[in-house]
N, C-alpha and C. Protein backbone atom coordinates (compact mmCIF):
# COMPACT_ATOMS: atom_id res chain seq x y z
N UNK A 1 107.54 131.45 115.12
CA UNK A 1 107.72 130.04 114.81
C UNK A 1 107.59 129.85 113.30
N UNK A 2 108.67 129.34 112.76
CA UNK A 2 108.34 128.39 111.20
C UNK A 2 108.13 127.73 111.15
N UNK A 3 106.72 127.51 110.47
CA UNK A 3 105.99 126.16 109.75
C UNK A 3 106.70 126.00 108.37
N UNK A 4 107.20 124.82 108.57
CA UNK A 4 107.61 124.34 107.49
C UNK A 4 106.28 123.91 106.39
N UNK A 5 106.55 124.55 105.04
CA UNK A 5 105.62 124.32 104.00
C UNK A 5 105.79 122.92 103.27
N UNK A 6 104.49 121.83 103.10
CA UNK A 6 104.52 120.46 102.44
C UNK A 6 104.17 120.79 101.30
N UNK A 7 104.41 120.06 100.55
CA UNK A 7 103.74 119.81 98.91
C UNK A 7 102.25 119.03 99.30
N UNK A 8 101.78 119.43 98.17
CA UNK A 8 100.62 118.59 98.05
C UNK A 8 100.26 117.55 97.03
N UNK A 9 100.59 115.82 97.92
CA UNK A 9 100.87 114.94 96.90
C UNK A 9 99.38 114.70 95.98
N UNK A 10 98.40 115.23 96.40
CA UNK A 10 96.76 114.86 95.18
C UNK A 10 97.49 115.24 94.25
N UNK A 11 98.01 116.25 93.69
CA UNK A 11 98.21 116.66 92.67
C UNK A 11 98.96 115.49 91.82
N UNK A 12 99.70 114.70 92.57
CA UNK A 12 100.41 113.45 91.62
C UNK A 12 99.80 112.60 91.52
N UNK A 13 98.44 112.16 92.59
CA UNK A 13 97.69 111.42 92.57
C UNK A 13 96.50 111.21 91.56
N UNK A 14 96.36 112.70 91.34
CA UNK A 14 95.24 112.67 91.11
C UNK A 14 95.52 112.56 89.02
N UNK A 15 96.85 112.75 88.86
CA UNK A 15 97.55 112.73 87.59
C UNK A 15 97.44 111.30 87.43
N UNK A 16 98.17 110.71 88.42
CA UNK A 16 97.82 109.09 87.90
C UNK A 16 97.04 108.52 87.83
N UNK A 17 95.94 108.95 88.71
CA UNK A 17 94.48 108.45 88.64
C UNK A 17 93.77 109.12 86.99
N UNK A 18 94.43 110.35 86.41
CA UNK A 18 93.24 110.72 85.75
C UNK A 18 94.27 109.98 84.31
N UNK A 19 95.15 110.30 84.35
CA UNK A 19 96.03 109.45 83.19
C UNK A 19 95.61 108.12 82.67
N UNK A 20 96.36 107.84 83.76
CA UNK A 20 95.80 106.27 83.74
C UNK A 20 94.45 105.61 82.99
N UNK A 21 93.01 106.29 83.86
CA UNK A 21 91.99 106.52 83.58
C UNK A 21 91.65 106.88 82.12
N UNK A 22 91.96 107.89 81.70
CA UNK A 22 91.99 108.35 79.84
C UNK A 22 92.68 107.35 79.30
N UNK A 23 93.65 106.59 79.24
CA UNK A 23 94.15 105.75 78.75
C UNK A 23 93.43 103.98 78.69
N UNK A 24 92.85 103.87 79.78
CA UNK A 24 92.50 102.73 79.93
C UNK A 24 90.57 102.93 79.32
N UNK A 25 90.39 104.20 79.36
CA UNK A 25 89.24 104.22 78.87
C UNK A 25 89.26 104.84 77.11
N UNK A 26 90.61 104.84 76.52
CA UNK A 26 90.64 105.13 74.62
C UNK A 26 90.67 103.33 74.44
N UNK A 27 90.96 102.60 75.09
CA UNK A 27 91.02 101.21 75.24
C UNK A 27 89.48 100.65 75.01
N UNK A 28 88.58 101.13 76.08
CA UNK A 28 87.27 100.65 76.25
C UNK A 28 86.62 101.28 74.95
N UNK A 29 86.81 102.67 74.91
CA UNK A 29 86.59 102.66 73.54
C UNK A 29 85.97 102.40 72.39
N UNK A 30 87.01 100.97 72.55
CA UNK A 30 87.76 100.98 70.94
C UNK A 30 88.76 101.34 70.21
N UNK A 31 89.42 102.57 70.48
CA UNK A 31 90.66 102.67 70.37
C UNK A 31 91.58 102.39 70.00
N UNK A 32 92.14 101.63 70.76
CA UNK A 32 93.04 100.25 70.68
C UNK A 32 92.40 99.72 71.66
N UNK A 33 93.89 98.39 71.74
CA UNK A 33 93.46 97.40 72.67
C UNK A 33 93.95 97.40 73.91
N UNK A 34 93.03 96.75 75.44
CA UNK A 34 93.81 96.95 76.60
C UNK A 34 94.66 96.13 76.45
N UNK A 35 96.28 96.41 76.44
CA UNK A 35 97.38 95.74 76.26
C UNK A 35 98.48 96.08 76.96
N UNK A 36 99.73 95.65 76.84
CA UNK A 36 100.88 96.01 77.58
C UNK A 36 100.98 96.92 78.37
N UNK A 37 100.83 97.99 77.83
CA UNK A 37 101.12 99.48 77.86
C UNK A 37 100.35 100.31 79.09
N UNK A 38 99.06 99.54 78.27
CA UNK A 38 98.09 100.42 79.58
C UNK A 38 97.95 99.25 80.72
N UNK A 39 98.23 98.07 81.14
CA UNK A 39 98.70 97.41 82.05
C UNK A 39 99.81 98.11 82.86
N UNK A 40 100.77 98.51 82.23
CA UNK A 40 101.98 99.00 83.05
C UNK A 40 102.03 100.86 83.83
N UNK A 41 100.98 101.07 82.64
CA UNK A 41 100.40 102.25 83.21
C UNK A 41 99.90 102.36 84.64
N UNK A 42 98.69 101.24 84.63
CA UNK A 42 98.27 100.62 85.84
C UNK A 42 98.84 100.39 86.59
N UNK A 43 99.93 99.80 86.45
CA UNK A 43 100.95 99.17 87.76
C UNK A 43 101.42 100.94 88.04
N UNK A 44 102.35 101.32 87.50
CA UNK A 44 102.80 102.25 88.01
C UNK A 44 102.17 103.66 87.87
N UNK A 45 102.15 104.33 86.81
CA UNK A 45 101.28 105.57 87.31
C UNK A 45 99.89 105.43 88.17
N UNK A 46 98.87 104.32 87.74
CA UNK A 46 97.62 104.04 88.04
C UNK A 46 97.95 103.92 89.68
N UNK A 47 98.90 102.57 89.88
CA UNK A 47 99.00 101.65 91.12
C UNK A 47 99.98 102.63 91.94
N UNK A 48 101.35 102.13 91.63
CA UNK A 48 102.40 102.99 92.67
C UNK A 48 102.00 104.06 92.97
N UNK A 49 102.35 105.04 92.26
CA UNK A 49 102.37 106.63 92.37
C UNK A 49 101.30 106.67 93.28
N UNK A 50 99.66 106.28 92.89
CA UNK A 50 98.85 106.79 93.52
C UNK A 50 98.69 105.90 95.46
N UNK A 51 99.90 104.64 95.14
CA UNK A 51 100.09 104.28 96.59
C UNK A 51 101.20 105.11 97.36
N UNK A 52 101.99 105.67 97.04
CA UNK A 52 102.96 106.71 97.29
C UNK A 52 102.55 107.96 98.03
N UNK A 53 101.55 108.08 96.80
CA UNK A 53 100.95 109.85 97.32
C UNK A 53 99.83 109.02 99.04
N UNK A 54 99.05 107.91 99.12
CA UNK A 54 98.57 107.55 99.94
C UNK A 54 99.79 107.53 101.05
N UNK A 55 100.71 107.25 100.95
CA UNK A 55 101.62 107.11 102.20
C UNK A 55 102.09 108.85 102.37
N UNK A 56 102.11 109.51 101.77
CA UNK A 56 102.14 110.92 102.09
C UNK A 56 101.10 111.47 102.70
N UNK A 57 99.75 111.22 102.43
CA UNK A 57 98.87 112.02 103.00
C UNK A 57 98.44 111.08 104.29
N UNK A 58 99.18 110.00 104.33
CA UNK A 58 98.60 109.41 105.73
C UNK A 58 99.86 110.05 106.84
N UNK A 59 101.01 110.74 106.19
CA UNK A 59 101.98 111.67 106.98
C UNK A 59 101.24 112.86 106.93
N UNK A 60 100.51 113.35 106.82
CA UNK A 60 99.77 114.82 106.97
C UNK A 60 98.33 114.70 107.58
N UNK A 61 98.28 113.34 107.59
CA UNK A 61 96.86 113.23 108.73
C UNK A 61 95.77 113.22 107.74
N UNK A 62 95.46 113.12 106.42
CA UNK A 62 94.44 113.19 105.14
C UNK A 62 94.01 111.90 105.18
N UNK A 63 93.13 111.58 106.16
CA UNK A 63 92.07 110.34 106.07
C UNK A 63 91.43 110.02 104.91
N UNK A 64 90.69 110.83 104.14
CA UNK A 64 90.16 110.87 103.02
C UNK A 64 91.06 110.79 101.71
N UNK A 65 92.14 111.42 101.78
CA UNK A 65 93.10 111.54 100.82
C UNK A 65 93.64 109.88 100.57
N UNK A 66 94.28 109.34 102.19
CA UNK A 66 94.62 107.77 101.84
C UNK A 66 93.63 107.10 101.68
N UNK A 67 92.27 107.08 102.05
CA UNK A 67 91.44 106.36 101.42
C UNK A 67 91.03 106.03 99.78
N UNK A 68 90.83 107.42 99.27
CA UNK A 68 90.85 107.60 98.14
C UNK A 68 91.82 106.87 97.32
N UNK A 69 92.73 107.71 97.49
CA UNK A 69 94.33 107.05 96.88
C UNK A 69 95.11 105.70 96.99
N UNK A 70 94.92 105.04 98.12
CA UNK A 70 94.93 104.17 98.29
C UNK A 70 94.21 102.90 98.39
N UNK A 71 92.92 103.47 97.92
CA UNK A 71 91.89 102.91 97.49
C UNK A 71 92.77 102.58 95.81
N UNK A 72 92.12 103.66 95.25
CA UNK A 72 92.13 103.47 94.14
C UNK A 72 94.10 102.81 93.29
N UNK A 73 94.21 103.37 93.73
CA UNK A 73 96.20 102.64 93.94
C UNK A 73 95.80 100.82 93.69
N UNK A 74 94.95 100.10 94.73
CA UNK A 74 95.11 98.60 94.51
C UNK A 74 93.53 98.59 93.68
N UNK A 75 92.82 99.13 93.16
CA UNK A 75 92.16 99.14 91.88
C UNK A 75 92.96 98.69 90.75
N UNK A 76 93.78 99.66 90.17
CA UNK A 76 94.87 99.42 89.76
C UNK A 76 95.81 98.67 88.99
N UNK A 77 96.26 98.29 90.49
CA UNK A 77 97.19 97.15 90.65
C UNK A 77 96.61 95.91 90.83
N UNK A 78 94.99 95.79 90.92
CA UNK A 78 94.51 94.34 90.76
C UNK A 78 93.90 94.45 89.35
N UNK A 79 93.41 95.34 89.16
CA UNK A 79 93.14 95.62 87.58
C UNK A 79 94.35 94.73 86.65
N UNK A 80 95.22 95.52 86.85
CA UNK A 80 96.76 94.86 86.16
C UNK A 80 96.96 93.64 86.57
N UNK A 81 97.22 93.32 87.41
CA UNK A 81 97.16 91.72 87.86
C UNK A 81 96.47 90.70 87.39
N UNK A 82 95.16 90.84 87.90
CA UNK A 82 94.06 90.42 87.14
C UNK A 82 93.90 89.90 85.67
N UNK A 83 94.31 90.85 84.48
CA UNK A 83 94.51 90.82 83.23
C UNK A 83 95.82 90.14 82.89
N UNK A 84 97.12 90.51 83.67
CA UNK A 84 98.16 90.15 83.48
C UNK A 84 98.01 88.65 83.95
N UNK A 85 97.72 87.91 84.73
CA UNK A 85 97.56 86.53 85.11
C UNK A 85 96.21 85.93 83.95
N UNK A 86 95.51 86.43 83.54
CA UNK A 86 94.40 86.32 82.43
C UNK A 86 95.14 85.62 81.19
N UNK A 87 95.87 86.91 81.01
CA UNK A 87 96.65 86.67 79.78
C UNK A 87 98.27 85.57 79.38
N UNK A 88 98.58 85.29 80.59
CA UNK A 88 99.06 84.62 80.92
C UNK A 88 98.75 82.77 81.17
N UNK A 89 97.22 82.85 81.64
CA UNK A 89 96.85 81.76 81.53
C UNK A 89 96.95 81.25 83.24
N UNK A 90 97.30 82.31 84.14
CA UNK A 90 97.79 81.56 85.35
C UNK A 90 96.26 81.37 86.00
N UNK A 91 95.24 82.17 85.45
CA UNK A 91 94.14 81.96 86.31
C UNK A 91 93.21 82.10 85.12
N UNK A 92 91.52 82.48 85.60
CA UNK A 92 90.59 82.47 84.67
C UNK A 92 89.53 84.05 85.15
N UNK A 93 89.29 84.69 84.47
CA UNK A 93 88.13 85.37 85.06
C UNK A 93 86.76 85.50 84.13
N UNK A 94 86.15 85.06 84.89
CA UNK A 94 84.28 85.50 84.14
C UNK A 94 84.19 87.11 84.28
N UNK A 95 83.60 86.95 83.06
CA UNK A 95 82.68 88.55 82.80
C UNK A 95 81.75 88.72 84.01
N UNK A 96 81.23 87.75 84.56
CA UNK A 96 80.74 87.77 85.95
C UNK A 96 81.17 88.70 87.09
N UNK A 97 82.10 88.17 87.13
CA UNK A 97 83.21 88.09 88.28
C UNK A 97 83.93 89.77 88.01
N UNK A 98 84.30 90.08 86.69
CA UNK A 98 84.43 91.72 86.61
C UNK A 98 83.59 92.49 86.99
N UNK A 99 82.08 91.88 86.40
CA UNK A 99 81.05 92.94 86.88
C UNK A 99 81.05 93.43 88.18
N UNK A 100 80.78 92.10 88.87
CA UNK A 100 81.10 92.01 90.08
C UNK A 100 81.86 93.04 91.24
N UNK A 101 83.22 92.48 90.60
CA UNK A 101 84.36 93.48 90.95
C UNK A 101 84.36 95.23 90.79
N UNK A 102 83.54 95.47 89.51
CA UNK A 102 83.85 97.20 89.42
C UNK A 102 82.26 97.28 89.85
N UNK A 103 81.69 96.66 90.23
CA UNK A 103 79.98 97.33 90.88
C UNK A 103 80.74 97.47 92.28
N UNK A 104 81.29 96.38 92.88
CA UNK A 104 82.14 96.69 94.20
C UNK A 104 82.81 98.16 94.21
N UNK A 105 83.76 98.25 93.34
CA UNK A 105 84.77 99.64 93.04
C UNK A 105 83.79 100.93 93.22
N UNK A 106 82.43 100.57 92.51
CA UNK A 106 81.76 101.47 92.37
C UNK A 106 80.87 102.08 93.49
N UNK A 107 80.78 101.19 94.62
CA UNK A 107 80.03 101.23 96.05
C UNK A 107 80.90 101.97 96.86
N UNK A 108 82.49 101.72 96.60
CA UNK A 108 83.73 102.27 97.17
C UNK A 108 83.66 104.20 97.12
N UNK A 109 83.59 104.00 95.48
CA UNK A 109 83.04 105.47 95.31
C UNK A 109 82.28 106.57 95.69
N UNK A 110 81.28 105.72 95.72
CA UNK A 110 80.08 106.91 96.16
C UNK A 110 80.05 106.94 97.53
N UNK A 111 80.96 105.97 98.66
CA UNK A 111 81.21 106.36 99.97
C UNK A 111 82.07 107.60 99.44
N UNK A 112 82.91 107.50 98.88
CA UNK A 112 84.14 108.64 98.58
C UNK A 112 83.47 109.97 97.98
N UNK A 113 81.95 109.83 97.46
CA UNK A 113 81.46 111.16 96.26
C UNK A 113 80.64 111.72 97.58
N UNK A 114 80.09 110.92 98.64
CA UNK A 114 79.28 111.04 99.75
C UNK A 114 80.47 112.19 100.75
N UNK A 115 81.31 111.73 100.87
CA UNK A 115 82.06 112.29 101.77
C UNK A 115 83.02 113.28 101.32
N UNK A 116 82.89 113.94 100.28
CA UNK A 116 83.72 114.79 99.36
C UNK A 116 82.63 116.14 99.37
N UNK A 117 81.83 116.25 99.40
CA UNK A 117 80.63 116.88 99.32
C UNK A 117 81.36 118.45 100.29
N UNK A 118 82.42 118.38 101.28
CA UNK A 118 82.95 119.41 101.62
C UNK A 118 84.57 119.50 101.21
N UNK A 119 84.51 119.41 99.90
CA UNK A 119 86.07 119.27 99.21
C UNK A 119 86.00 119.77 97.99
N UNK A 120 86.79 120.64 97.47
CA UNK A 120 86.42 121.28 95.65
C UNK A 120 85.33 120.81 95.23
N UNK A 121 84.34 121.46 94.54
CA UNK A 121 83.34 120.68 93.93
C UNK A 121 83.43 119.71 92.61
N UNK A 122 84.98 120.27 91.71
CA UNK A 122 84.98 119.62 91.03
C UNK A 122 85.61 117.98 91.12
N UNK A 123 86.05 117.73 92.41
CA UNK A 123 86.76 116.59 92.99
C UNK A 123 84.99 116.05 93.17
N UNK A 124 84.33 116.20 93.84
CA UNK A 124 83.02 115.73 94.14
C UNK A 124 82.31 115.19 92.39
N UNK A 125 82.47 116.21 91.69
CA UNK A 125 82.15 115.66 90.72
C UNK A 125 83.24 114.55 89.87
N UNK A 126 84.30 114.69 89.93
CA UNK A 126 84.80 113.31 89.40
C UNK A 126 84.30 111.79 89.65
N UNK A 127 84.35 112.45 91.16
CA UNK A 127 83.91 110.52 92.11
C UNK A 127 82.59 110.01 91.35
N UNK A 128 81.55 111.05 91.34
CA UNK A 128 80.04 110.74 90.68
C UNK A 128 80.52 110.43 89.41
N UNK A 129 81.53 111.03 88.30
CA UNK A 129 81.59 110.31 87.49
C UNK A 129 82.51 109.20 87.55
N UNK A 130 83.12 108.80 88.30
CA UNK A 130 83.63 107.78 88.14
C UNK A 130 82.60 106.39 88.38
N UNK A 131 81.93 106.70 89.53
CA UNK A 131 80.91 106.10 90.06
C UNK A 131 80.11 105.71 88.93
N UNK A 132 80.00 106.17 88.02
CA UNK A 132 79.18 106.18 86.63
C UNK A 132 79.80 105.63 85.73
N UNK A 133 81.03 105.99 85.69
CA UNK A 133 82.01 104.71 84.88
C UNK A 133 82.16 103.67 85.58
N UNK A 134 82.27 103.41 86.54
CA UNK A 134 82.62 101.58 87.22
C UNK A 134 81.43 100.88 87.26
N UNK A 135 80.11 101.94 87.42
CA UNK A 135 79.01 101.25 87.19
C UNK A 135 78.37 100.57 86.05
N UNK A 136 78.98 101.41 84.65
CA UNK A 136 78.46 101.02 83.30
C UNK A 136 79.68 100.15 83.06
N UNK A 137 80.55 100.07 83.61
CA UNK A 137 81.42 99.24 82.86
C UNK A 137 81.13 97.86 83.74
N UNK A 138 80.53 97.75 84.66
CA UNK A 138 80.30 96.65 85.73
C UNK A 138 78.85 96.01 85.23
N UNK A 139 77.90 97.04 84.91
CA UNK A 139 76.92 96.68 84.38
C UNK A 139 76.74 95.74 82.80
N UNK A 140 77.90 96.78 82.07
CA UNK A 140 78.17 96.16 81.18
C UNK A 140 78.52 94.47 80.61
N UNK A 141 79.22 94.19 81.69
CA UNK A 141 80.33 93.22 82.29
C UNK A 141 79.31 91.86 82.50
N UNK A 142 78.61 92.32 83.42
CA UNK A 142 77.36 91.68 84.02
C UNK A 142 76.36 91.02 82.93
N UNK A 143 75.94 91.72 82.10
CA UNK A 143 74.98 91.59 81.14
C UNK A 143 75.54 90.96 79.61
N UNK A 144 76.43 91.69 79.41
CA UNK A 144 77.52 91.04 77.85
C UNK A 144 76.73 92.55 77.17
N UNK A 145 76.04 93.48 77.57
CA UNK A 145 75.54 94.69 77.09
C UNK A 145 77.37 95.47 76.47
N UNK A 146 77.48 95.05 75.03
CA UNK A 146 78.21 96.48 74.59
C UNK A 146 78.31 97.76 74.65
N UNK A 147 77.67 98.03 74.43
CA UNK A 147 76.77 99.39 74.36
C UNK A 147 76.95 100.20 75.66
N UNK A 148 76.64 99.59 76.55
CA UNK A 148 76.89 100.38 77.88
C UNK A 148 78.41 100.09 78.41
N UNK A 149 78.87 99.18 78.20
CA UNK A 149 80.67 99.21 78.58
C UNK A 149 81.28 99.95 77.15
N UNK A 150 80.65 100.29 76.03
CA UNK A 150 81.14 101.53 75.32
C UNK A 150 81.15 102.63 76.16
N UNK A 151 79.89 103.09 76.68
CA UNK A 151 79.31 104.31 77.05
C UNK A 151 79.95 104.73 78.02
N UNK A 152 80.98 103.25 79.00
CA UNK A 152 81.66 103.50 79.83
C UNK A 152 82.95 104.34 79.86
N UNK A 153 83.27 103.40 78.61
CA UNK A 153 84.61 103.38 77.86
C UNK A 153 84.55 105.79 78.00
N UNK A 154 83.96 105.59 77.31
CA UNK A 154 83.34 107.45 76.76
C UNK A 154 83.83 108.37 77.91
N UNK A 155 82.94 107.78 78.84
CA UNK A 155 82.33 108.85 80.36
C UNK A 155 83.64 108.63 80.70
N UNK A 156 84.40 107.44 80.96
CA UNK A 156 86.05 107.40 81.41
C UNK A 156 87.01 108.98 80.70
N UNK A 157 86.61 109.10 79.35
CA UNK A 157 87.88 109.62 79.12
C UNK A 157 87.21 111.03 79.55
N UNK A 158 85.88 111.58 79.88
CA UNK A 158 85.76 112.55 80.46
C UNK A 158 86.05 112.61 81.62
N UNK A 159 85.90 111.99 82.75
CA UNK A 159 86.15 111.83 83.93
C UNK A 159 87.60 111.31 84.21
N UNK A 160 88.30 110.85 83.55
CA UNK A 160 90.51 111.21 83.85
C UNK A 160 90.66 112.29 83.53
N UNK A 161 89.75 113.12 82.28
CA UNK A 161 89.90 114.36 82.03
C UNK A 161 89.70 115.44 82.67
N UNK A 162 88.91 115.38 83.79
CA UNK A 162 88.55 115.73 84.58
C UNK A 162 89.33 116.08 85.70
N UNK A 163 89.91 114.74 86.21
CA UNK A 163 90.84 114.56 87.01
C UNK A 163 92.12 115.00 86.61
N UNK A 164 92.59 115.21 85.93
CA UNK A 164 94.06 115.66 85.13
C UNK A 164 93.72 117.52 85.49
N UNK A 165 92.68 117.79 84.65
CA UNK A 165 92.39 119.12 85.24
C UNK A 165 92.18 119.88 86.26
N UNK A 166 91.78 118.69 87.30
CA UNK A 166 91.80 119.38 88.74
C UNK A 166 93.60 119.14 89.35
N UNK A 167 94.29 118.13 89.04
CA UNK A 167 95.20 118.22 89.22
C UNK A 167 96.22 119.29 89.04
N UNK A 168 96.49 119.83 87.79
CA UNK A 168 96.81 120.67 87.37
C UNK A 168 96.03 122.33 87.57
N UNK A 169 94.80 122.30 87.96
CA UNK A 169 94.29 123.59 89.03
C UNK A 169 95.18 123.69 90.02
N UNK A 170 95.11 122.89 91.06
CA UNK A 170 96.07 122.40 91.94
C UNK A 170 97.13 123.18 91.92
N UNK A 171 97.88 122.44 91.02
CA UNK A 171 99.23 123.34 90.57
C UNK A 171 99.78 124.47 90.46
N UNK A 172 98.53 124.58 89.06
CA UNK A 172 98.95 125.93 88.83
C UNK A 172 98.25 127.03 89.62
N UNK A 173 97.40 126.94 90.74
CA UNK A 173 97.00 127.67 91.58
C UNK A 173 97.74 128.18 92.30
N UNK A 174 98.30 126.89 93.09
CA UNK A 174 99.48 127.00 94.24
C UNK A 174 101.07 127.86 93.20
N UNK A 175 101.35 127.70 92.32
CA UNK A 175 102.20 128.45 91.82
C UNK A 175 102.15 129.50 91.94
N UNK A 176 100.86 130.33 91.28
CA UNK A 176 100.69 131.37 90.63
C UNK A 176 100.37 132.26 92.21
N UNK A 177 99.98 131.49 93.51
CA UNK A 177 99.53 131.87 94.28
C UNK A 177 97.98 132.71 94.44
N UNK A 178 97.43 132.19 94.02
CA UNK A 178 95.91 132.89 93.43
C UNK A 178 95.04 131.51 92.74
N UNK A 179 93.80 131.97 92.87
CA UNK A 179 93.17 130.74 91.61
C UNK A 179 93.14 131.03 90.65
N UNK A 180 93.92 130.49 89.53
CA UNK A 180 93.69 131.01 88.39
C UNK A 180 92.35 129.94 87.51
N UNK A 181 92.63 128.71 88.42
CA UNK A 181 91.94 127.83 87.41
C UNK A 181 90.50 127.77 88.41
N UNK A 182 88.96 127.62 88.16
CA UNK A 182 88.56 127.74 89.32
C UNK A 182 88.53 125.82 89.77
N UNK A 183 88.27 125.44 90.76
CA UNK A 183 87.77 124.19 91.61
C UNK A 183 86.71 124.09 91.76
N UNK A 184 86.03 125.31 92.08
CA UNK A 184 84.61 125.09 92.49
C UNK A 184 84.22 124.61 94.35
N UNK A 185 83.71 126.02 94.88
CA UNK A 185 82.81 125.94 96.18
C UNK A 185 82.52 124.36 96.30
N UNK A 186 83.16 124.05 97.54
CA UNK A 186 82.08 122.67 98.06
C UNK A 186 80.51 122.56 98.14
N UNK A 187 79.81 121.45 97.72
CA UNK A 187 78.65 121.33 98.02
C UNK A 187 77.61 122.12 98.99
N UNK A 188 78.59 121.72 99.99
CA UNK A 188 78.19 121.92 101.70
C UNK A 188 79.08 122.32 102.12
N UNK A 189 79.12 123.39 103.17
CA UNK A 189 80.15 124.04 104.17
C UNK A 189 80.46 123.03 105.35
């Protein structure tokens, strides 16, 4: 019998998630400014793509995969929204109300860093740092504390960096047919 061989969409996912992410965090920064660019980033590499790859892995049966991804996909795309109606004037948001929102994002996470614990280790470690970025940047948000939505800004561009690199393990693993890059043993068996 032939089993037909799938691709594995994390790898695009996990590009738009970590892209995205480095970009929106040279922003937090300081950098530049969150503007056009990294809005549209959001919509589409951040948002689509990573809702795309969610409709793929919910065709391969990856519970965790569409959660994740499709989690983070309308992050995103309300992120972008959000700002884009801001800036626009169609609505209003409190620094409140962000905090709010990425301490939420951030509760999302650590169900996701909780349940990763038998998945690459270095995927386990992204979520914790992400969890650590939505938290300082939520905390930040919350308080009018600079300093710690800097610190956020920081830990972001390690943690897309992160994610870009496991992506590309991914890759070039499955290419080369071997690990060349390592992932890292799960937590727990």
């Amino acid at each position: 019998m032939n089993e037909e061989k799938t691709a594995n969409p994390a790898v695009l996912g996990l590009l738009g998630y970590g892209v995205s992410t480095v970009l929106l965090s040279l922003a937090n920064s300081g950098v530049f400014a969150v503007d056009g660019m990294v809005l549209v980033m959001g919509v589409f590499f951040g948002g689509l793509a990573q809702t795309l790859v969610a409709l793929m892995l919910f065709r391969l049966g990856d519970t965790f995969g569409v959660t994740a991804f499709g989690g983070y996909s309308f992050l995103w795309l309300s992120f972008a929204f959000i700002n884009i109606g801001a800036i626009n004037g169609w609505w209003t948001v409190s620094a409140v109300a962000i905090g709010w929102y990425l301490i939420l994002w951030m509760v999302f996470t650590i169900g996701l860093a909780a349940a990763s614990v038998v998945a690459p280790r270095v995927l386990t470690i992204i979520l914790v740092l992400t969890a650590v970025l939505l938290g300082s940047l939520g905390v930040g948000a919350l308080t009018g504390n600079a300093a710690i939505s800097l610190f956020g800004g920081f830990e972001g561009i390690l943690t897309g960096a992160l994610a870009i690199y496991l992506a590309f393990a991914f890759l070039i693993n499955e290419m080369y047919g071997k690990a060349v890059l390592p992932i890292g043993a799960p937590l727990r068996a």
